[in-house]
C-alpha atoms as a PDB file:
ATOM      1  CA  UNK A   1      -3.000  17.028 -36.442  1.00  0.00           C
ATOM      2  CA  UNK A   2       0.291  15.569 -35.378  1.00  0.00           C
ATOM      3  CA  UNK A   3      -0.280  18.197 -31.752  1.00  0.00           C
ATOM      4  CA  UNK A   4      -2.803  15.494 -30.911  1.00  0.00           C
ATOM      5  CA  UNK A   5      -0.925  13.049 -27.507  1.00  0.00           C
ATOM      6  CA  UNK A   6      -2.310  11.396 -25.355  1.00  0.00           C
ATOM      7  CA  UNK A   7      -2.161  13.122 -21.978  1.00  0.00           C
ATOM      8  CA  UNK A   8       0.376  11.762 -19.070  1.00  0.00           C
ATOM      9  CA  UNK A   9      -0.736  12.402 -15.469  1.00  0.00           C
ATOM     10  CA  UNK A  10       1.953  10.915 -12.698  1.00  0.00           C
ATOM     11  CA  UNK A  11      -0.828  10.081 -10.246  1.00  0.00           C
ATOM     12  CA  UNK A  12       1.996   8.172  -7.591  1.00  0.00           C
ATOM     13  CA  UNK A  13       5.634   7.791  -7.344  1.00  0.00           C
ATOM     14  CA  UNK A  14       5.967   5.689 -10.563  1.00  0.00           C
ATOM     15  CA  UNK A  15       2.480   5.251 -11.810  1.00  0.00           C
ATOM     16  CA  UNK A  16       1.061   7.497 -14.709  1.00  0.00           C
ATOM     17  CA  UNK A  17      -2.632   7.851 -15.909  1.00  0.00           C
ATOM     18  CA  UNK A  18      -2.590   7.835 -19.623  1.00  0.00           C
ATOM     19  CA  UNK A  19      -5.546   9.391 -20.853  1.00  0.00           C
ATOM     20  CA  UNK A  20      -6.558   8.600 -24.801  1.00  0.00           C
ATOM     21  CA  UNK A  21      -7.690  12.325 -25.301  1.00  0.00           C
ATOM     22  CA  UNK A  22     -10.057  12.104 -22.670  1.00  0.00           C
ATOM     23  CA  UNK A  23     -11.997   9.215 -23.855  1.00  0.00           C
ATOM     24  CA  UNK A  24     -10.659   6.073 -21.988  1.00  0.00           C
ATOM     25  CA  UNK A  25      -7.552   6.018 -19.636  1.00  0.00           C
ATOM     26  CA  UNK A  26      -4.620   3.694 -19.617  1.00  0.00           C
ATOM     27  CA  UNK A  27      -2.130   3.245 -16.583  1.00  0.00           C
ATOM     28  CA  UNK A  28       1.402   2.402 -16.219  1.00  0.00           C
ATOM     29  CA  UNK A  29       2.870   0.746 -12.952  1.00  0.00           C
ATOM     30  CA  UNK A  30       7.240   1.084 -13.375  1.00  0.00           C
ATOM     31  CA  UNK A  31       8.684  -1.868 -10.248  1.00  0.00           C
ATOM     32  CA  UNK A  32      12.432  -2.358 -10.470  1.00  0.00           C
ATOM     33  CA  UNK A  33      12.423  -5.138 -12.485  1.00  0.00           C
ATOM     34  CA  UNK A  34       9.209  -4.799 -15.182  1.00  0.00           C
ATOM     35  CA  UNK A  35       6.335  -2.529 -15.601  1.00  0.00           C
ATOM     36  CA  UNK A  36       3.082  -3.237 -16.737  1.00  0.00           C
ATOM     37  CA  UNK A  37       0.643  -1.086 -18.344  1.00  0.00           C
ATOM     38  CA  UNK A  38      -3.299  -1.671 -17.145  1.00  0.00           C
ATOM     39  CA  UNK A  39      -5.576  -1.237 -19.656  1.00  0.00           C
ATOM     40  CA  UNK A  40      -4.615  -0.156 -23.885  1.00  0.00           C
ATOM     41  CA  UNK A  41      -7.340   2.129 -24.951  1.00  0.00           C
ATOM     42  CA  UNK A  42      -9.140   1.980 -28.214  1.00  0.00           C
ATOM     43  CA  UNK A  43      -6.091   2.497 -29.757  1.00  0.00           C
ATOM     44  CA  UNK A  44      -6.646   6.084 -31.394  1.00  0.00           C
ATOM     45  CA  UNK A  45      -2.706   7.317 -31.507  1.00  0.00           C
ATOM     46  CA  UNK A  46       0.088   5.109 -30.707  1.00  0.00           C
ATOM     47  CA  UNK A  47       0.084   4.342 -27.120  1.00  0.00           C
ATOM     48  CA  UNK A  48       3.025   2.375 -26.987  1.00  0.00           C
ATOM     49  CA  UNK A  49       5.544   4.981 -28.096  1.00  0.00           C
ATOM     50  CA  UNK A  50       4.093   6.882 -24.892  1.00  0.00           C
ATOM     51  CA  UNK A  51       4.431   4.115 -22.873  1.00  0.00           C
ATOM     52  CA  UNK A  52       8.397   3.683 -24.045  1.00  0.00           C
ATOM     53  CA  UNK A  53       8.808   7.087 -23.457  1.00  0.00           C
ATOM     54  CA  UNK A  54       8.213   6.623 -19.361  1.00  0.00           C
ATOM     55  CA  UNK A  55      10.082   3.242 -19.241  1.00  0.00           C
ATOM     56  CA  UNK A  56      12.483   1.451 -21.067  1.00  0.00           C
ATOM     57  CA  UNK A  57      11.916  -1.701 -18.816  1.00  0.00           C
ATOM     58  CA  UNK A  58       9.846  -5.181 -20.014  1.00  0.00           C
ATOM     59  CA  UNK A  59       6.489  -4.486 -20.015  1.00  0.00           C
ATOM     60  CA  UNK A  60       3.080  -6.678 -19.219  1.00  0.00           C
ATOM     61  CA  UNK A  61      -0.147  -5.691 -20.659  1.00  0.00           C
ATOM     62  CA  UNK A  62      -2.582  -6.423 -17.887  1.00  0.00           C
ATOM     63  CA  UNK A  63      -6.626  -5.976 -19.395  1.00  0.00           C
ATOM     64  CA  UNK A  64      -9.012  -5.062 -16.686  1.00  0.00           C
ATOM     65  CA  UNK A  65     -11.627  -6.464 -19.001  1.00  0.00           C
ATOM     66  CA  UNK A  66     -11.968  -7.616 -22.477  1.00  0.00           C
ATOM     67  CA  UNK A  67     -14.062  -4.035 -23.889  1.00  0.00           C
ATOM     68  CA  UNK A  68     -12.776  -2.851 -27.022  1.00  0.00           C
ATOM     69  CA  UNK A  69     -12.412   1.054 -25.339  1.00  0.00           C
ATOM     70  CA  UNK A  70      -9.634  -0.635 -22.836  1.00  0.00           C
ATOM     71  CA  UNK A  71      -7.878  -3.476 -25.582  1.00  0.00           C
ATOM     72  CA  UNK A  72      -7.768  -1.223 -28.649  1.00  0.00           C
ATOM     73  CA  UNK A  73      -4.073  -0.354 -28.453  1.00  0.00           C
ATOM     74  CA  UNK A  74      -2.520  -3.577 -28.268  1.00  0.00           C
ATOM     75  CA  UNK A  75      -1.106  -3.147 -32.279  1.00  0.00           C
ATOM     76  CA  UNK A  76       1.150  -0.889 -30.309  1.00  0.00           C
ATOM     77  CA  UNK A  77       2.987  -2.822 -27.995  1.00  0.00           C
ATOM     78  CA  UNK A  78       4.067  -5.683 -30.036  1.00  0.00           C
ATOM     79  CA  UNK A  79       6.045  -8.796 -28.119  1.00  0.00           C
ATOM     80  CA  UNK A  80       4.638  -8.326 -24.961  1.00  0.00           C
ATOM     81  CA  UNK A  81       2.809 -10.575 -23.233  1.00  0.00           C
ATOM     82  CA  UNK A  82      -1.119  -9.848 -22.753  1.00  0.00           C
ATOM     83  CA  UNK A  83      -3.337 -11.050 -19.522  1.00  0.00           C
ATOM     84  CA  UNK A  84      -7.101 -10.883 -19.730  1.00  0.00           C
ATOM     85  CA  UNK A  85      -9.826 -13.315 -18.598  1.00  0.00           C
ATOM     86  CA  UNK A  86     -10.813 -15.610 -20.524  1.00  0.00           C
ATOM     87  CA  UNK A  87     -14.754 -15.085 -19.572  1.00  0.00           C
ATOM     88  CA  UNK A  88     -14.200 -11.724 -21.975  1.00  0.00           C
ATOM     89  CA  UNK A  89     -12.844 -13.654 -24.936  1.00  0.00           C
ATOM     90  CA  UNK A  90     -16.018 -13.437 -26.972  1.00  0.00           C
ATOM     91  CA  UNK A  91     -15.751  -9.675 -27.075  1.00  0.00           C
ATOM     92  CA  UNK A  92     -12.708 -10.070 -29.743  1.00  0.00           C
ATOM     93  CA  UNK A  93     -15.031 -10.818 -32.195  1.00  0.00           C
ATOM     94  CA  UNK A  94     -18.169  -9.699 -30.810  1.00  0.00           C
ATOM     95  CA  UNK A  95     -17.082  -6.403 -30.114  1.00  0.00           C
ATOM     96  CA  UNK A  96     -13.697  -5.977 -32.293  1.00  0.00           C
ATOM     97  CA  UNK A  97     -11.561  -2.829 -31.602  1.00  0.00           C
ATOM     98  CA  UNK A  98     -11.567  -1.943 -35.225  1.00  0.00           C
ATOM     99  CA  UNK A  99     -11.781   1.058 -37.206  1.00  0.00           C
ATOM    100  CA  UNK A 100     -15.575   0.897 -37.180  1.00  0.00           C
ATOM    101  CA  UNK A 101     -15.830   0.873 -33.489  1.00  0.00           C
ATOM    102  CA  UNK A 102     -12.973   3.417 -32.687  1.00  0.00           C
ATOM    103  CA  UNK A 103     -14.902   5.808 -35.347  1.00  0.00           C
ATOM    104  CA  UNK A 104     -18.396   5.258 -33.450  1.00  0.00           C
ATOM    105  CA  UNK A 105     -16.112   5.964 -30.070  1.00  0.00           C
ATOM    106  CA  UNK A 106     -14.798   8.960 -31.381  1.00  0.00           C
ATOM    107  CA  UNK A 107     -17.841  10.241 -33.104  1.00  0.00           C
ATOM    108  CA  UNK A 108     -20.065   9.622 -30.063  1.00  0.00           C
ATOM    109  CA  UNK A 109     -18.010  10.375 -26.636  1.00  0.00           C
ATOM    110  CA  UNK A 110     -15.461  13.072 -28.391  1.00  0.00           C
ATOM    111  CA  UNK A 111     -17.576  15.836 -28.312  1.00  0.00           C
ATOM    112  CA  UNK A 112     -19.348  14.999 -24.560  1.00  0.00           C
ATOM    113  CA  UNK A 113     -15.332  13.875 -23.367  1.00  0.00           C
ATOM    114  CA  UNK A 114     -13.268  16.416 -25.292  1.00  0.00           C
ATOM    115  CA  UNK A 115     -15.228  19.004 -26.429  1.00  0.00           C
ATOM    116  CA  UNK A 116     -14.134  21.790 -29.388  1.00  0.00           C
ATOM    117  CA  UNK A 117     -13.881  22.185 -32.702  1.00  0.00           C
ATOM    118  CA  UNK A 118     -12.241  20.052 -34.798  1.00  0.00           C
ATOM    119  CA  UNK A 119     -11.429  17.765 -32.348  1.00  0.00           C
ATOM    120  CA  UNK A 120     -13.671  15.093 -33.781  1.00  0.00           C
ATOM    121  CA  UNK A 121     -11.911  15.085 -37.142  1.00  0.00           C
ATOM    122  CA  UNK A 122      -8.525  15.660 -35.260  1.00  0.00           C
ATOM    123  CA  UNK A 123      -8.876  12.212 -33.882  1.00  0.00           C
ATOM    124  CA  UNK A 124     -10.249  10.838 -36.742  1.00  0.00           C
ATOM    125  CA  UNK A 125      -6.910  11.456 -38.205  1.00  0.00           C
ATOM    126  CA  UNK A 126      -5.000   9.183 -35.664  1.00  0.00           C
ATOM    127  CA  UNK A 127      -7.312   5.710 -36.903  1.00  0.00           C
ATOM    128  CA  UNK A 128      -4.568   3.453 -37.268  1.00  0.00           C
ATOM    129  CA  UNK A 129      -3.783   2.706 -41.203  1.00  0.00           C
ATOM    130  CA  UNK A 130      -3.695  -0.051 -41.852  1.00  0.00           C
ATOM    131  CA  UNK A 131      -6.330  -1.207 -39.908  1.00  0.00           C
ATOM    132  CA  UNK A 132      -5.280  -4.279 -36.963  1.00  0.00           C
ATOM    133  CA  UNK A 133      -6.081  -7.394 -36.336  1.00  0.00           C
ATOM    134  CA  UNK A 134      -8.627  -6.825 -33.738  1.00  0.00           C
ATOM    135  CA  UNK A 135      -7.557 -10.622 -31.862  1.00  0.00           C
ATOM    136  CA  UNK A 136      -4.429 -10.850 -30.030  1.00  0.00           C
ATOM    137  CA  UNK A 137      -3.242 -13.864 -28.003  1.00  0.00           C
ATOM    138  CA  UNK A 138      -3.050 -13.218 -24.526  1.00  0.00           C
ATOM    139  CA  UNK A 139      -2.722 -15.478 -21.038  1.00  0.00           C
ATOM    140  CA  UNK A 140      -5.799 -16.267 -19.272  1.00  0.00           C
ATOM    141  CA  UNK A 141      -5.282 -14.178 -15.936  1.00  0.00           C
ATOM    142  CA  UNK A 142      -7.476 -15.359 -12.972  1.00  0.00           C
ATOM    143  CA  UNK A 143      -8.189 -14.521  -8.935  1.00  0.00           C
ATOM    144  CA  UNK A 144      -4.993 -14.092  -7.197  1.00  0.00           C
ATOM    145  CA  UNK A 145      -2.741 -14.084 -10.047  1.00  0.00           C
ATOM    146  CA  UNK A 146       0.047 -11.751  -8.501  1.00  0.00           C
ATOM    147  CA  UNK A 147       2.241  -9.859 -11.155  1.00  0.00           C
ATOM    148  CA  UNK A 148       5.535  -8.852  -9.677  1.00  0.00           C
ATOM    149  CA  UNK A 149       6.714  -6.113 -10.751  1.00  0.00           C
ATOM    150  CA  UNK A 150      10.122  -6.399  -8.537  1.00  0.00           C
ATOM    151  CA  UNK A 151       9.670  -4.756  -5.456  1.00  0.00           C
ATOM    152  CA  UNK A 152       6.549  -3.578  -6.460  1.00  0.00           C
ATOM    153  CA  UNK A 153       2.924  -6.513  -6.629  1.00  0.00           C
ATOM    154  CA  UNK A 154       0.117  -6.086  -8.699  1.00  0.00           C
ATOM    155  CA  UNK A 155      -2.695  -8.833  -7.344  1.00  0.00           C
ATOM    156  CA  UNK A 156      -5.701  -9.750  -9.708  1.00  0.00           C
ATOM    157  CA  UNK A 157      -9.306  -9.489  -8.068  1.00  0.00           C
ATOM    158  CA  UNK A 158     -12.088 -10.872 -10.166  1.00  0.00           C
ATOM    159  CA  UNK A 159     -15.258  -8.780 -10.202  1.00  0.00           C
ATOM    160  CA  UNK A 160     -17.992  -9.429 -12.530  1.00  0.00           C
ATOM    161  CA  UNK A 161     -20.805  -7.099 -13.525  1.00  0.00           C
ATOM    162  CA  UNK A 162     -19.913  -4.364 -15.863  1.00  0.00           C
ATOM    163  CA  UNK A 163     -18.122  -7.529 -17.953  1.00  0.00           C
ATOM    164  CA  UNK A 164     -18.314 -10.998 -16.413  1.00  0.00           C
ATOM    165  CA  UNK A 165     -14.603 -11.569 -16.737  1.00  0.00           C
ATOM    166  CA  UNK A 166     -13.434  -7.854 -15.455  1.00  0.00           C
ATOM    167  CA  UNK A 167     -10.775  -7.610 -13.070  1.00  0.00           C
ATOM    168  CA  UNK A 168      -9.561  -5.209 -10.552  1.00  0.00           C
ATOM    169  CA  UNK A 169      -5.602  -5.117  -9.893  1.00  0.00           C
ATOM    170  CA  UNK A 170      -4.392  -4.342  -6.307  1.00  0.00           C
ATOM    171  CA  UNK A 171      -1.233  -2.414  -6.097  1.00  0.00           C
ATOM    172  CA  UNK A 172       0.581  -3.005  -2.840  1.00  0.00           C
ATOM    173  CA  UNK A 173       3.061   0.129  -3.015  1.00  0.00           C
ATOM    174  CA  UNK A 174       0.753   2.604  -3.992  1.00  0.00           C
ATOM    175  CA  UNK A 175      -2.473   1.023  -2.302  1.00  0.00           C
ATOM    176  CA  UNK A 176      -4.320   1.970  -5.746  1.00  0.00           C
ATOM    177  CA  UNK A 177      -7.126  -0.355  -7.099  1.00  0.00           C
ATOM    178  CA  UNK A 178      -7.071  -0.325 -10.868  1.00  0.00           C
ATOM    179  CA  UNK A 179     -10.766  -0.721 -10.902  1.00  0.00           C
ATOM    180  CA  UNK A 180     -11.135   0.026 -15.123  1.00  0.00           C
ATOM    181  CA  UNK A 181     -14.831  -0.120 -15.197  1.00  0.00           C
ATOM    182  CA  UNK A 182     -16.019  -2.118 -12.335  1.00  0.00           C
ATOM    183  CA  UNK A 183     -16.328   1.258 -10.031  1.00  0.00           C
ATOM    184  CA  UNK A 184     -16.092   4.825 -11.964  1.00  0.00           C
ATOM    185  CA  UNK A 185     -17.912   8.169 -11.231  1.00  0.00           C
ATOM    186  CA  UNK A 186     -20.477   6.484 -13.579  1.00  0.00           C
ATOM    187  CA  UNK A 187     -21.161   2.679 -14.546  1.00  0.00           C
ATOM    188  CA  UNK A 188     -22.845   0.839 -17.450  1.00  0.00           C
ATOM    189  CA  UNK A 189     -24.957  -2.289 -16.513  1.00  0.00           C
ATOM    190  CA  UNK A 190     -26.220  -3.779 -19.758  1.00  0.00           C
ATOM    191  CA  UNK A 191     -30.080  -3.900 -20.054  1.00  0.00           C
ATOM    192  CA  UNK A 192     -31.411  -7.834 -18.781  1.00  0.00           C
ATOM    193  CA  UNK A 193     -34.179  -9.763 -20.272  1.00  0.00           C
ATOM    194  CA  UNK A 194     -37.259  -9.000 -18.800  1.00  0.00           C
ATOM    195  CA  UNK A 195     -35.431  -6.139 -16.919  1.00  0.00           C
ATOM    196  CA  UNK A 196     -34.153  -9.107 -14.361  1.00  0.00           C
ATOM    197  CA  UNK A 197     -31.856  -8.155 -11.450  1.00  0.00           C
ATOM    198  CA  UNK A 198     -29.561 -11.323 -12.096  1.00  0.00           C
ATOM    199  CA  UNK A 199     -27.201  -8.879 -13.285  1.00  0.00           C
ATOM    200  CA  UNK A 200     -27.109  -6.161 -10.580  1.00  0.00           C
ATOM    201  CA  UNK A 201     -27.074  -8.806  -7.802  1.00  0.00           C
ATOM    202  CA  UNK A 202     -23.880  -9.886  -9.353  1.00  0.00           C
ATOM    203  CA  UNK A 203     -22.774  -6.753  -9.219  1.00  0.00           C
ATOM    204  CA  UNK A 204     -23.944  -6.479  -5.696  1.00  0.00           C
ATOM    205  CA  UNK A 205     -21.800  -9.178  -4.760  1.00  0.00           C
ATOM    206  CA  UNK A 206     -18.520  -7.893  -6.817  1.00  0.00           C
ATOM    207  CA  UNK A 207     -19.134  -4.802  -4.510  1.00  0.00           C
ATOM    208  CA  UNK A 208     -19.352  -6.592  -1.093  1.00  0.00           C
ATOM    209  CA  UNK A 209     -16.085  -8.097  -2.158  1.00  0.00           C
ATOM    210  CA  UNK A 210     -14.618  -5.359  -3.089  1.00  0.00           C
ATOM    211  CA  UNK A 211     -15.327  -3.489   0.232  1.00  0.00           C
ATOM    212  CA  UNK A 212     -14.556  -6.093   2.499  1.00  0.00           C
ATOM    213  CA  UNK A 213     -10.786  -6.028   0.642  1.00  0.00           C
ATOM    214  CA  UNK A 214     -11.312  -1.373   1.429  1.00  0.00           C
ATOM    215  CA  UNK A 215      -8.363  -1.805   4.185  1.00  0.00           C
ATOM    216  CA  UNK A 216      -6.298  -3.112   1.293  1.00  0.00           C
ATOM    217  CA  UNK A 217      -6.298   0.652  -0.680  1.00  0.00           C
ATOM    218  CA  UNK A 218      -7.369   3.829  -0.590  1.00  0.00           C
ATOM    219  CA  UNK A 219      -8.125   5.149  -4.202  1.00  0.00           C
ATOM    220  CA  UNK A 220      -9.634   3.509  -7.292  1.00  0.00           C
ATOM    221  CA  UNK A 221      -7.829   4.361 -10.290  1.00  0.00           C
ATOM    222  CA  UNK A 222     -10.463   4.726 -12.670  1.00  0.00           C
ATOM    223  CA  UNK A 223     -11.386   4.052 -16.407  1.00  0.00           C
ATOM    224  CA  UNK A 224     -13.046   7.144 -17.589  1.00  0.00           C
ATOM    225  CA  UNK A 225     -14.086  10.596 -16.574  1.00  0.00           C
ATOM    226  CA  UNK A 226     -11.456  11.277 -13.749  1.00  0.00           C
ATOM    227  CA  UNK A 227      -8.054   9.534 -12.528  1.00  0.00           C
ATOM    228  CA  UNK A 228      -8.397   8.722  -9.009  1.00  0.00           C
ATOM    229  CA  UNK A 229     -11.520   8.183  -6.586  1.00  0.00           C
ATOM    230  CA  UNK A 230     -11.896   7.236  -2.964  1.00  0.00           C
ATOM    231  CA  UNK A 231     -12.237   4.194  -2.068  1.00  0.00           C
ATOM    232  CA  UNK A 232     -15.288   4.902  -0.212  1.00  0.00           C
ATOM    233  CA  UNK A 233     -17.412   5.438  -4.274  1.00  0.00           C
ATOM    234  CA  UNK A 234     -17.748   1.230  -3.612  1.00  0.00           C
ATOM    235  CA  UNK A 235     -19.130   1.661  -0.101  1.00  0.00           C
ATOM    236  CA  UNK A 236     -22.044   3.816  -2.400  1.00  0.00           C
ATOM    237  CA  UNK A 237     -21.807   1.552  -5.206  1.00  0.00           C
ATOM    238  CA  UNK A 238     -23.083  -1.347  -2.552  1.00  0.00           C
ATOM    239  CA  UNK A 239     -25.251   0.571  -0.820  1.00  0.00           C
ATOM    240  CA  UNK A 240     -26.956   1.743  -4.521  1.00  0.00           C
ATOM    241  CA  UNK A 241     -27.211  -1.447  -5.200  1.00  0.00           C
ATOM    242  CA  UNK A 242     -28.719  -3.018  -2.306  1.00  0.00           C
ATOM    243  CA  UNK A 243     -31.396  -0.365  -2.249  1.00  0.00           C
ATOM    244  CA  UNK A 244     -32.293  -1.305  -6.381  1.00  0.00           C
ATOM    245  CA  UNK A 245     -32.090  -5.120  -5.194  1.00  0.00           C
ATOM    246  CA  UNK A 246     -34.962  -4.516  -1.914  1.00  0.00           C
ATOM    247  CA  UNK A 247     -36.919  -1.937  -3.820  1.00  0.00           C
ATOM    248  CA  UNK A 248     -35.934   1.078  -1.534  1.00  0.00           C
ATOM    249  CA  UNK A 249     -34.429   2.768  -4.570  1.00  0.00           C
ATOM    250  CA  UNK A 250     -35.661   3.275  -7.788  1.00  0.00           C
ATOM    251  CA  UNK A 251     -34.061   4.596 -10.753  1.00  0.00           C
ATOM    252  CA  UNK A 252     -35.602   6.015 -13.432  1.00  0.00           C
ATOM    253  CA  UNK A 253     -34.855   5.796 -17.492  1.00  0.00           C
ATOM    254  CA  UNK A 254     -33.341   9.153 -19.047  1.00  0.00           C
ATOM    255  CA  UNK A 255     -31.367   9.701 -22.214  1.00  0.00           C
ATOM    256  CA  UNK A 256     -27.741  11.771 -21.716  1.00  0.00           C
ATOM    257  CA  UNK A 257     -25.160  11.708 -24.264  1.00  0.00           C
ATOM    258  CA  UNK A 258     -24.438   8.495 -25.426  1.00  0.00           C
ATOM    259  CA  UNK A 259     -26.085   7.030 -22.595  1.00  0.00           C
ATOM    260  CA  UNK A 260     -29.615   5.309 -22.872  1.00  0.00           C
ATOM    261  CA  UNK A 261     -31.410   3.609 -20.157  1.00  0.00           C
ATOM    262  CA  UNK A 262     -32.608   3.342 -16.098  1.00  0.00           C
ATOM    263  CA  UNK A 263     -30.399   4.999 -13.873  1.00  0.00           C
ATOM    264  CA  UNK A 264     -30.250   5.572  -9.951  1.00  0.00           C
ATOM    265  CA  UNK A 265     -27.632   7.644  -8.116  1.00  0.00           C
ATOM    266  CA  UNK A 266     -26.793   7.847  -4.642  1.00  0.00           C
ATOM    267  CA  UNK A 267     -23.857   9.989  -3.125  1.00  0.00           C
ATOM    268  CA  UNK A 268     -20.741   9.402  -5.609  1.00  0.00           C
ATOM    269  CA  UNK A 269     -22.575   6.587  -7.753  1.00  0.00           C
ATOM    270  CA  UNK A 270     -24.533   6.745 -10.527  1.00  0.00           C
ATOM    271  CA  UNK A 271     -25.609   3.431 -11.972  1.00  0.00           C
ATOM    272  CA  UNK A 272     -26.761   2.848 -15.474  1.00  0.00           C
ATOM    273  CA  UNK A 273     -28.266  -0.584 -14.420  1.00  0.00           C
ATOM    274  CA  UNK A 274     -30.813  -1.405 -17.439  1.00  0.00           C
ATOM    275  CA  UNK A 275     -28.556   0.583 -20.146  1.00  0.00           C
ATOM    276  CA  UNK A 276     -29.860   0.389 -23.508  1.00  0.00           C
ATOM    277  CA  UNK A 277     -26.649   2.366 -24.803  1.00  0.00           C
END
C-alpha cells in the first residue's frame, strides 16, 4: 500500500493543490522568503513529507477553518506555527481529527471521491499509528491579518457560514481565493432549529462580501471535488441564497452519498442549506 501519495497539481507559478486521495485538498503558496501551506487534510498519509518535498523554505500552516477534514495533518508538520480562528476552537474537541473520524471519512467519501477496489482498505492502511493528539496550539488569525510570504501576500477574509470562524485567504500574485469550504462546487449548511434561516442569511452576507472583494481575484481555490473555480460560483452562491432567503427558491430534501438534507441549486451552486449529514 506504500503506492498510495497524495496527488500534487501546480495550479500557478508556485502554488500546488495537494489533494489527500481525492477526499479533501491542501494548498501550498512558495514567496521568496516563507511558504505557507492552506489547509492540512485529515491527515491520512504524511502530508508534510510532501510538502518538504516542494519547498525547503519556513513554512506557516494557515487553517481556512477549524473542520477536522482540513486540520487532520498537523502531526506532520511539527514546529511550525498554526493560524486558525479562534470562533472554530470548539471543533478540537468536538469534532477531533482522530482515528475514529479519519476512518468514518474514509469509509464514507472514499468510495463516492476515489472510487475502486481496495482503495478503502488502501487508505485505511495510511491511519497514522500511533494515533495524535487531535489539539494543537495555534495563533488566533483574524480579518486582515496579512501573511507575507516575501514578495508574495496572503490577506485573511473572515466569512462565516459553512463554520462561523472560516476564513478565505487572498493571494495577491496569483489573484487566487483560498476559499476551503466557504464556496465549492457543493456546500454544507448545517440543519437550524426549527429549520431557521439565521444561518443562510449569514451566509448571505459572507457572500455579498465576498463579491464585492470579485475585482480582487479571479479563481477560488477550492476544498473538495475540483481545484480551481471562477470567481463568478459566489455571484450564484448569492444569488441562491437570496432567492432561499425571499422564498423565490425552494430546495427540496434528497439523500446522495453521504449527504442528507434540503438542497437548492442554481447555475454552478448547489447548497446543502438544512444538511442533516
Amino acid at each position: 500500500m506504500s503506492t498510495y501519495r497524495h496527488e500534487v497539481t501546480e495550479i500557478a507559478p508556485k502554488t500546488w493543490c495537494i489533494s489527500e486521495f481525492k477526499l479533501v485538498n491542501a494548498f501550498l503558496a512558495e514567496g521568496n522568503d516563507r511558504a505557507a501551506l492552506i489547509d492540512t487534510g485529515c491527515g491520512i498519509g504524511n502530508i508534510g513529507s510532501i510538502v518538504r518535498e516542494l519547498t525547503d523554505k519556513p513554512l506557516v500552516v494557515l487553517l481556512t477553518h477549524g473542520h477536522a477534514d482540513h486540520i487532520g495533518g498537523i502531526y506532520t508538520l511539527p514546529g511550525c506555527s498554526v493560524y486558525m480562528n479562534s470562533q472554530d476552537e470548539g471543533f478540537l474537541s468536538g469534532m477531533p481529527a482522530d482515528n475514529s473520524f479519519r476512518r468514518f471519512y474514509i469509509e464514507t467519501r472514499g468510495p463516492i471521491r476515489f472510487p475502486g477496489e481496495g482503495h478503502v482498505e488502501g487508505l485505511l492502511s495510511l491511519l497514522p499509528n500511533p494515533e495524535p493528539d487531535p489539539v494543537f496550539p495555534f495563533i488566533p488569525a483574524e480579518e486582515g491579518n496579512v501573511f507575507d510570504l516575501g514578495g508574495r501576500r496572503l490577506t485573511a477574509i473572515h466569512t462565516p457560514g459553512h463554520s462561523p470562524g472560516s476564513l478565505c485567504f487572498l493571494d495577491d500574485t496569483t489573484r487566487i481565493l483560498f476559499s476551503g469550504d466557504t464556496v465549492n462546487n457543493s456546500i454544507i449548511l448545517m440543519r437550524q432549529p426549527n429549520n431557521n434561516t439565521s444561518l443562510i442569511q449569514q451566509y448571505h452576507d459572507t457572500l455579498e462580501k465576498m463579491w464585492a472583494r470579485s475585482y480582487d481575484y479571479d479563481h477560488l481555490a477550492i476544498g473538495h471535488d475540483g481545484m480551481l473555480i471562477p470567481k463568478e460560483t459566489v455571484k450564484d452562491y448569492l444569488d441562491l441564497t437570496e432567492g432561499l432567503l425571499n422564498g423565490t427558491i425552494t430546495g427540496a430534501y434528497e439523500e446522495s452519498g453521504f449527504r442528507k438534507g434540503d438542497v437548492a441549486r442554481l447555475g454552478r451552486a448547489e447548497l446543502w442549506y438544512q444538511c442533516d449529514a
